[in-house]
C-alpha atoms as a PDB file:
ATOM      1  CA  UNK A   1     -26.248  -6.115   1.101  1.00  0.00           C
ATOM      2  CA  UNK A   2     -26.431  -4.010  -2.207  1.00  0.00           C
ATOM      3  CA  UNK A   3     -24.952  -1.091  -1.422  1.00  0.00           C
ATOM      4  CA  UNK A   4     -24.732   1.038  -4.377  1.00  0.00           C
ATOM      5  CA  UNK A   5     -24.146   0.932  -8.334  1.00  0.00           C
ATOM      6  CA  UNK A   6     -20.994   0.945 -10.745  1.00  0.00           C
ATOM      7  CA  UNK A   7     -21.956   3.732 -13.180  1.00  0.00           C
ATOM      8  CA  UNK A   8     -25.255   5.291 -12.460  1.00  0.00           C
ATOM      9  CA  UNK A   9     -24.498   6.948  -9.030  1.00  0.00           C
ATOM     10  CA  UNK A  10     -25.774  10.458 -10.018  1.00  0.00           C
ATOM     11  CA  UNK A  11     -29.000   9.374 -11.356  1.00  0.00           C
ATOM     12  CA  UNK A  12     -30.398   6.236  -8.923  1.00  0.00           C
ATOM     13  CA  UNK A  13     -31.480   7.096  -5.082  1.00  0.00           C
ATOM     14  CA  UNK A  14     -30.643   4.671  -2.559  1.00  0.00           C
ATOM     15  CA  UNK A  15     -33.577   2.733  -3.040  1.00  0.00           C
ATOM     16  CA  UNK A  16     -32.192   2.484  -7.115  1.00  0.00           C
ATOM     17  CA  UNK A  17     -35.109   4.705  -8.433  1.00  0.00           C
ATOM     18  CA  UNK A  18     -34.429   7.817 -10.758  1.00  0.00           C
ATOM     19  CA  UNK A  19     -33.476  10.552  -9.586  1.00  0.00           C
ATOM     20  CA  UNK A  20     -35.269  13.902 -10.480  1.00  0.00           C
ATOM     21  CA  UNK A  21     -38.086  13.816 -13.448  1.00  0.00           C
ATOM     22  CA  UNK A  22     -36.786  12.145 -16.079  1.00  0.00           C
ATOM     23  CA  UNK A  23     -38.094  12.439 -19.624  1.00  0.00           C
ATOM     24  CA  UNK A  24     -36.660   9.109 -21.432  1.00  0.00           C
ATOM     25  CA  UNK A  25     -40.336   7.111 -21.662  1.00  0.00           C
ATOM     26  CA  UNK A  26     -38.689   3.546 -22.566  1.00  0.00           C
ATOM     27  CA  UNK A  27     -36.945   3.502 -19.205  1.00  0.00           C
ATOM     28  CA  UNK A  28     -40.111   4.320 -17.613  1.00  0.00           C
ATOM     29  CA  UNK A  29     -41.780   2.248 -19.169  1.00  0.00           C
ATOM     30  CA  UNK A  30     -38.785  -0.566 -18.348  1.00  0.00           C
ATOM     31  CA  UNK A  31     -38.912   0.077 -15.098  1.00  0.00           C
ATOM     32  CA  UNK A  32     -42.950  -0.450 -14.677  1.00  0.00           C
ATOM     33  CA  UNK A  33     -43.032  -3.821 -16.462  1.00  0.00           C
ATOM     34  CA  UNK A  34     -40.578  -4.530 -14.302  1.00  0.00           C
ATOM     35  CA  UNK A  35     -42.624  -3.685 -11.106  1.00  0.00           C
ATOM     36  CA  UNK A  36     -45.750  -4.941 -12.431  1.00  0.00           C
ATOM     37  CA  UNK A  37     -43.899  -8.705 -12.310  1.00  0.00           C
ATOM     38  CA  UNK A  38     -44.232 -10.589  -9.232  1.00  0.00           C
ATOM     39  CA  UNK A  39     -40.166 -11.030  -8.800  1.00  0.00           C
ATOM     40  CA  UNK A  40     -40.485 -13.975  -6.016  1.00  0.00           C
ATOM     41  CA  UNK A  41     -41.766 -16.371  -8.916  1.00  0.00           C
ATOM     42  CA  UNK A  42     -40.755 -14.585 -11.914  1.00  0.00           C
ATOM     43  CA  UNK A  43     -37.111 -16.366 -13.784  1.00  0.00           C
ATOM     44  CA  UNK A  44     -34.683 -13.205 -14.340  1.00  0.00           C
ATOM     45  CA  UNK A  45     -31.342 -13.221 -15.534  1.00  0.00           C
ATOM     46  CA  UNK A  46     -29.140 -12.915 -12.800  1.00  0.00           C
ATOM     47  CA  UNK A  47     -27.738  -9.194 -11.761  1.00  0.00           C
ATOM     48  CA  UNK A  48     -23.914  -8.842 -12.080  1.00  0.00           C
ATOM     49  CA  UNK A  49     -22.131  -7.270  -9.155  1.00  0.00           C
ATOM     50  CA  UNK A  50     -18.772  -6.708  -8.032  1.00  0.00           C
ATOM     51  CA  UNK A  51     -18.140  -7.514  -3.897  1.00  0.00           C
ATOM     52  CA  UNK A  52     -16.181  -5.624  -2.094  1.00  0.00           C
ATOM     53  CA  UNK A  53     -15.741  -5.821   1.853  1.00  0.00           C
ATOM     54  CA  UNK A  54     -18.716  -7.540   1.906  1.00  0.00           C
ATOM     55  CA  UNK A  55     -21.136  -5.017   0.334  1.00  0.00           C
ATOM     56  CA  UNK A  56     -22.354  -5.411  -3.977  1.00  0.00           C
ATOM     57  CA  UNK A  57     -21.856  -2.675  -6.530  1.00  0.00           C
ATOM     58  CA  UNK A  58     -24.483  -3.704  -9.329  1.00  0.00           C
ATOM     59  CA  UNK A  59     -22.775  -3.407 -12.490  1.00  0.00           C
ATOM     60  CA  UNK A  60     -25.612  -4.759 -14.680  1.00  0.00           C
ATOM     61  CA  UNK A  61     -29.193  -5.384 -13.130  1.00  0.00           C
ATOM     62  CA  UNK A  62     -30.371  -1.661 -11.513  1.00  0.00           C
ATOM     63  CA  UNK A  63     -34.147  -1.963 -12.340  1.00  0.00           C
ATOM     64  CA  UNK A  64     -34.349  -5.152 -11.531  1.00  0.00           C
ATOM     65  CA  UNK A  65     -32.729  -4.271  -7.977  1.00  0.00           C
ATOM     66  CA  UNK A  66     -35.120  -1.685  -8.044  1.00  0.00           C
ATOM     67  CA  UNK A  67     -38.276  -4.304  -8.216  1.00  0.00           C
ATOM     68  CA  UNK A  68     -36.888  -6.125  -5.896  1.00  0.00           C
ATOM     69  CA  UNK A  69     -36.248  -3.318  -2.967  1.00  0.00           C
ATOM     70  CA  UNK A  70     -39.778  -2.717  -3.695  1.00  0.00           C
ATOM     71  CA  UNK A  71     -41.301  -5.846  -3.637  1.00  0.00           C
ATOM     72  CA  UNK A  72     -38.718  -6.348  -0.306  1.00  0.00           C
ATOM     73  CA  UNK A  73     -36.600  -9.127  -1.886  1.00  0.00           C
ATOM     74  CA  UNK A  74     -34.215 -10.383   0.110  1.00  0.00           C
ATOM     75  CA  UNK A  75     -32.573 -12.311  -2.452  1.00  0.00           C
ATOM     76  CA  UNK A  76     -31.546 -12.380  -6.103  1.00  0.00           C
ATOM     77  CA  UNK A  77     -29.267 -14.236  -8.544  1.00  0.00           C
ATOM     78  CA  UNK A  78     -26.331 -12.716  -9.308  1.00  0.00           C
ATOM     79  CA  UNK A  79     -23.037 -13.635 -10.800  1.00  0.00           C
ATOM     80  CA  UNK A  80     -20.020 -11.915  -8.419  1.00  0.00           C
ATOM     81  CA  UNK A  81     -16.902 -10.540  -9.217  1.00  0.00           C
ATOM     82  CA  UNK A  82     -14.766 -10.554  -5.905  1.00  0.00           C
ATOM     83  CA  UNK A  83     -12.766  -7.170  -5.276  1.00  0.00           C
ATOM     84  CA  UNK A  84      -9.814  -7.340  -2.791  1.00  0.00           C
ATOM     85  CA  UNK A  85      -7.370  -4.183  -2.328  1.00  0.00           C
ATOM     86  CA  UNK A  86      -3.968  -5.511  -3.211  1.00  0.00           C
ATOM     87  CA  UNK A  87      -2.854  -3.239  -0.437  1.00  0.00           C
ATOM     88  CA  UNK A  88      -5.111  -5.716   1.827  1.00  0.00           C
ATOM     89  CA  UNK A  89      -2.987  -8.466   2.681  1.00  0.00           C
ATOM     90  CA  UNK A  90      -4.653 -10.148   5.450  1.00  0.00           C
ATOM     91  CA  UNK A  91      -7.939  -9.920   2.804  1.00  0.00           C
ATOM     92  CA  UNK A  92      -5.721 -11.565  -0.001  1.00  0.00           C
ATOM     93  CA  UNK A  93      -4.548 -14.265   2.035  1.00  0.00           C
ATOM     94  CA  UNK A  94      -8.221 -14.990   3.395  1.00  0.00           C
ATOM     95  CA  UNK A  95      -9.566 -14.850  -0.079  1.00  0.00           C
ATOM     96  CA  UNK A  96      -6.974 -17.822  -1.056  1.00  0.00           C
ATOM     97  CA  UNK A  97      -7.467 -19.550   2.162  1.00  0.00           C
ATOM     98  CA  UNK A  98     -11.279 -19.649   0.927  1.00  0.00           C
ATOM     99  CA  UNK A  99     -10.680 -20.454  -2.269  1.00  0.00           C
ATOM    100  CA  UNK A 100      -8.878 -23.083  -1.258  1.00  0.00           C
ATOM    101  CA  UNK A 101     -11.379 -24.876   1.074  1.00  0.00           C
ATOM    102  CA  UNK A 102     -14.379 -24.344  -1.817  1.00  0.00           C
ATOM    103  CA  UNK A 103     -12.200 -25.891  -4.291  1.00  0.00           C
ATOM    104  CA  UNK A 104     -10.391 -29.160  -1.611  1.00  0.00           C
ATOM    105  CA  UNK A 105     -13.967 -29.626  -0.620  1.00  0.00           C
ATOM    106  CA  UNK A 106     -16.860 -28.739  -2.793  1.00  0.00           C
ATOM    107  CA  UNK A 107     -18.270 -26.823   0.058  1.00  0.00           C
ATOM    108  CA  UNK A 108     -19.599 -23.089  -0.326  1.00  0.00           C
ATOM    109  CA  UNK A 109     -21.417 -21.064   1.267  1.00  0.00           C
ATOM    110  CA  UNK A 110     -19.833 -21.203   4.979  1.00  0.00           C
ATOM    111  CA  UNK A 111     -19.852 -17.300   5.956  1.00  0.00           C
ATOM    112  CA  UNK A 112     -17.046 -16.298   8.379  1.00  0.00           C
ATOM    113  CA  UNK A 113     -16.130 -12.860   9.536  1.00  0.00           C
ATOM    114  CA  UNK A 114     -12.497 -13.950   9.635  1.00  0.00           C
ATOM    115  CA  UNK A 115     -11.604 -15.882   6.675  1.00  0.00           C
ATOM    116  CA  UNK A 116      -8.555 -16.721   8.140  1.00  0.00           C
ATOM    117  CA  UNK A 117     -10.361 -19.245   9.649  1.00  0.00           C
ATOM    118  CA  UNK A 118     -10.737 -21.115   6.144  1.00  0.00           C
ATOM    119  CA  UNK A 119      -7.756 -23.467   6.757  1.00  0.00           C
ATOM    120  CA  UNK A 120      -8.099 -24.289  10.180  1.00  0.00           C
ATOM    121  CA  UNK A 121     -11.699 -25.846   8.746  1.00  0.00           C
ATOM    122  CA  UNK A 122     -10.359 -27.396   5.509  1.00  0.00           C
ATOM    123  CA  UNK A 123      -7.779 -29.300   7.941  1.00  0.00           C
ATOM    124  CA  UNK A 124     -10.756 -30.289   9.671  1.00  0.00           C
ATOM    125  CA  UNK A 125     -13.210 -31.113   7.030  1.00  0.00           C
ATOM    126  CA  UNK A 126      -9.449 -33.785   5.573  1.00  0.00           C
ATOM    127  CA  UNK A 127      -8.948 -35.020   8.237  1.00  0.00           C
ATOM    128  CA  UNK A 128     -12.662 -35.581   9.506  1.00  0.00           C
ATOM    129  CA  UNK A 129     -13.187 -39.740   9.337  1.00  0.00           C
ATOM    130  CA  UNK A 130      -9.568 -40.503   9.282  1.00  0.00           C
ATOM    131  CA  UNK A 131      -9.015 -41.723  12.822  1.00  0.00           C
ATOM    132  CA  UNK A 132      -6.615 -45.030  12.484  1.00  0.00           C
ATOM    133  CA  UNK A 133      -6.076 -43.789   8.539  1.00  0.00           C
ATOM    134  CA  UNK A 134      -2.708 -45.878   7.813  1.00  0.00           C
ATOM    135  CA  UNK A 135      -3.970 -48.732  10.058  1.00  0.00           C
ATOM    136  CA  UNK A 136      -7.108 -48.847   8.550  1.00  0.00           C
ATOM    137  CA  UNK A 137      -6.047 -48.868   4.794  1.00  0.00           C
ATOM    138  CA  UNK A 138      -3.856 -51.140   5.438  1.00  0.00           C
ATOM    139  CA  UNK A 139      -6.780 -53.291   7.147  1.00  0.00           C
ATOM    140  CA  UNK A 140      -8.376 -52.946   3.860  1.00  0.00           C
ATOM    141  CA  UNK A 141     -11.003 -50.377   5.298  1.00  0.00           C
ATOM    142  CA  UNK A 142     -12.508 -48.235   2.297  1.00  0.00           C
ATOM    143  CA  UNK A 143     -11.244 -44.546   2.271  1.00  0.00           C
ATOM    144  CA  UNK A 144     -14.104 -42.216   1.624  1.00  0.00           C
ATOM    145  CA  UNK A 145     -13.206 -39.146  -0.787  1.00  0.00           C
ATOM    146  CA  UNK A 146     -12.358 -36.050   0.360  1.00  0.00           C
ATOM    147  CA  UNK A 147     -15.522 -34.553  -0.762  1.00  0.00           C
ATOM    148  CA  UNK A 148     -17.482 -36.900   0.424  1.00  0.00           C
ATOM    149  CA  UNK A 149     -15.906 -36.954   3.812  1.00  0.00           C
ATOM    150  CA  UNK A 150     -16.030 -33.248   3.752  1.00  0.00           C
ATOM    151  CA  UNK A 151     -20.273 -32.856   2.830  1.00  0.00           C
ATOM    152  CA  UNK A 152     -20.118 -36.175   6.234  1.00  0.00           C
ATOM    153  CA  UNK A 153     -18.691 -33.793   8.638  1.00  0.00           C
ATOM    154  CA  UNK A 154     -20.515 -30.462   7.497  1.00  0.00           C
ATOM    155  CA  UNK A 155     -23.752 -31.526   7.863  1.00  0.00           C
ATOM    156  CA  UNK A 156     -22.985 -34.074  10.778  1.00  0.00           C
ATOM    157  CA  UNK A 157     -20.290 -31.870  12.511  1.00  0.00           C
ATOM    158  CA  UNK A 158     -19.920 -28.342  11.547  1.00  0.00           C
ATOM    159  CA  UNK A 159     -23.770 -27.742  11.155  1.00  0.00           C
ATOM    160  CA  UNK A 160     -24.655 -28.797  14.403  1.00  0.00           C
ATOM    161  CA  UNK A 161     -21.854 -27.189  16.564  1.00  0.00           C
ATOM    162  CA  UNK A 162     -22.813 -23.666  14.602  1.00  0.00           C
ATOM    163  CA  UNK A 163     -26.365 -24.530  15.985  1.00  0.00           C
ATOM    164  CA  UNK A 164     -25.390 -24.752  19.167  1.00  0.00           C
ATOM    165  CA  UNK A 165     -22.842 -22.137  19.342  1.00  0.00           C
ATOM    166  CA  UNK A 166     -25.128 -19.801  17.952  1.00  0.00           C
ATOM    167  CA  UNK A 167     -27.717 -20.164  20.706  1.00  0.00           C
ATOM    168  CA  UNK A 168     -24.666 -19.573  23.281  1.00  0.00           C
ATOM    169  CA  UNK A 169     -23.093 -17.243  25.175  1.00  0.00           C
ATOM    170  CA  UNK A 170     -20.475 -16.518  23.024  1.00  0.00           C
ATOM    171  CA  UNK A 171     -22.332 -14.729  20.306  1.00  0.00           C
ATOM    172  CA  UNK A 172     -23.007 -12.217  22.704  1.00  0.00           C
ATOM    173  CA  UNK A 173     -19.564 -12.361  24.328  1.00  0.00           C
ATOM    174  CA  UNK A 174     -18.207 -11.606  20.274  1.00  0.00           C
ATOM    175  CA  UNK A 175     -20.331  -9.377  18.671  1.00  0.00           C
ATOM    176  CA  UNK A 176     -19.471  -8.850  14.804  1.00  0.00           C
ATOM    177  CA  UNK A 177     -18.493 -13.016  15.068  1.00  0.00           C
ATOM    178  CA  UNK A 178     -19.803 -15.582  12.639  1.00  0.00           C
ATOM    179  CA  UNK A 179     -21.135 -19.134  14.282  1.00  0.00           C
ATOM    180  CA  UNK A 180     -18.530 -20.551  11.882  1.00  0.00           C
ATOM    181  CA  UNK A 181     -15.824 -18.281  13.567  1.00  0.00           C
ATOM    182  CA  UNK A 182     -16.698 -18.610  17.329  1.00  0.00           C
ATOM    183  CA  UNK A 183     -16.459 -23.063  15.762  1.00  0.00           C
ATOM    184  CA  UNK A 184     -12.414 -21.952  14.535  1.00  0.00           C
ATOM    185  CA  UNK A 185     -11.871 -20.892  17.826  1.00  0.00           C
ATOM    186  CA  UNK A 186     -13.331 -23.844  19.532  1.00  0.00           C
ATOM    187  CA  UNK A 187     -11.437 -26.326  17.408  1.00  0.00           C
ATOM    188  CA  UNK A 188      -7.994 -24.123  17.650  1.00  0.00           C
ATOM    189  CA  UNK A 189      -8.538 -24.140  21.479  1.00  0.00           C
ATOM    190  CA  UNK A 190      -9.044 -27.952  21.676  1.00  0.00           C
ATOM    191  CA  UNK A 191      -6.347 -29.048  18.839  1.00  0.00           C
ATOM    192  CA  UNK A 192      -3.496 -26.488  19.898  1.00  0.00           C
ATOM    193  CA  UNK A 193      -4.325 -26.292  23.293  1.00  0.00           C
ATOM    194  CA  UNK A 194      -5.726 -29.658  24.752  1.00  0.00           C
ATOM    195  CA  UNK A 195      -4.277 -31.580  22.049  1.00  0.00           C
ATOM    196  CA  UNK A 196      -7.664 -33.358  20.704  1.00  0.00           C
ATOM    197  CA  UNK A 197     -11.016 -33.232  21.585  1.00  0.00           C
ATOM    198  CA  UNK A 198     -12.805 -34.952  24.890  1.00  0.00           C
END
């Protein structure tokens, strides 16, 4: 999802090679060590990239970006720098609402198209495992940590609905939908609709 570059737009192509003939030998020659490497089991530094609306800028890192569209990488390390228009404010408050869930539970990584849908699964990530909570502390019943009851229910719960939701109907019924988001609407539908699920 590299889209384009911070400050060399008039002199990379699409593809992040040079554009026009250019004379400078030590960036040729840069650029074919680079290509010479085989990049899927060669240790780089990591590429630095700012994110915005889900495409990367590379800030740092163009020949290495260009290796790797020409070896047809389809991944790299990189360290982000999240961009959100403060004029955005349904993107601010989904940026938080992630935020919030990586930091409550440890977890990242979950893609959703809607990231308002962060909170409804941090609510359900807390409260997954707590059925009979204040009975069962008092019972003497051993609370797990949110963390670890969080990592429980996304690879016991969340994982395997996504699975199965992403072999469904639905995907095709909401194109441009994440598995995770098409799961937000399924638990929103059974919580604040049904009130619980069967």
């Amino acid at each position: 999802r590299i889209r384009g570059t911070v400050d060399k737009c008039g002199e990379l192509d699409s593809r992040f090679r040079l554009v026009g003939r250019r004379r400078d030998r030590g960036e040729r020659y840069r650029r074919r060590s680079l290509e010479r490497l085989d990049l899927a089991v060669t240790d780089l530094p990591p590429i630095s990239v700012y994110l915005l609306s889900g495409e990367y800028y590379v800030i740092d890192g163009n020949r290495r970006v260009a290796a790797a569209m020409g070896q047809k990488l389809e991944y790299m390390d990189a360290q982000v720098t999240e961009c959100i228009p403060l004029n955005d404010r349904a993107a601010l408050d989904g940026a938080s609402s992630r935020r919030r869930f990586e930091q409550e539970t440890g977890l990242r990584n979950l893609r959703l198209a809607y990231e308002s849908g962060y909170a409804t699964l941090l609510e359900e990530a807390a409260g997954f495992g707590q059925a009979g909570g204040e009975a069962a502390a008092a019972a003497g019943a051993p609370q797990l940590p949110p963390r670890e009851r969080a990592r429980i229910w996304h690879s016991g719960t969340f994982r395997p609905a996504c699975a199965l939701l992403a072999d469904s109907s639905l995907m095709r019924r909401f194109p441009g939908a994440e598995p995770g988001d098409l799961y937000v609407s399924v638990a929103r539908f059974y919580r604040d609709l049904m009130g619980g699920y069967p």
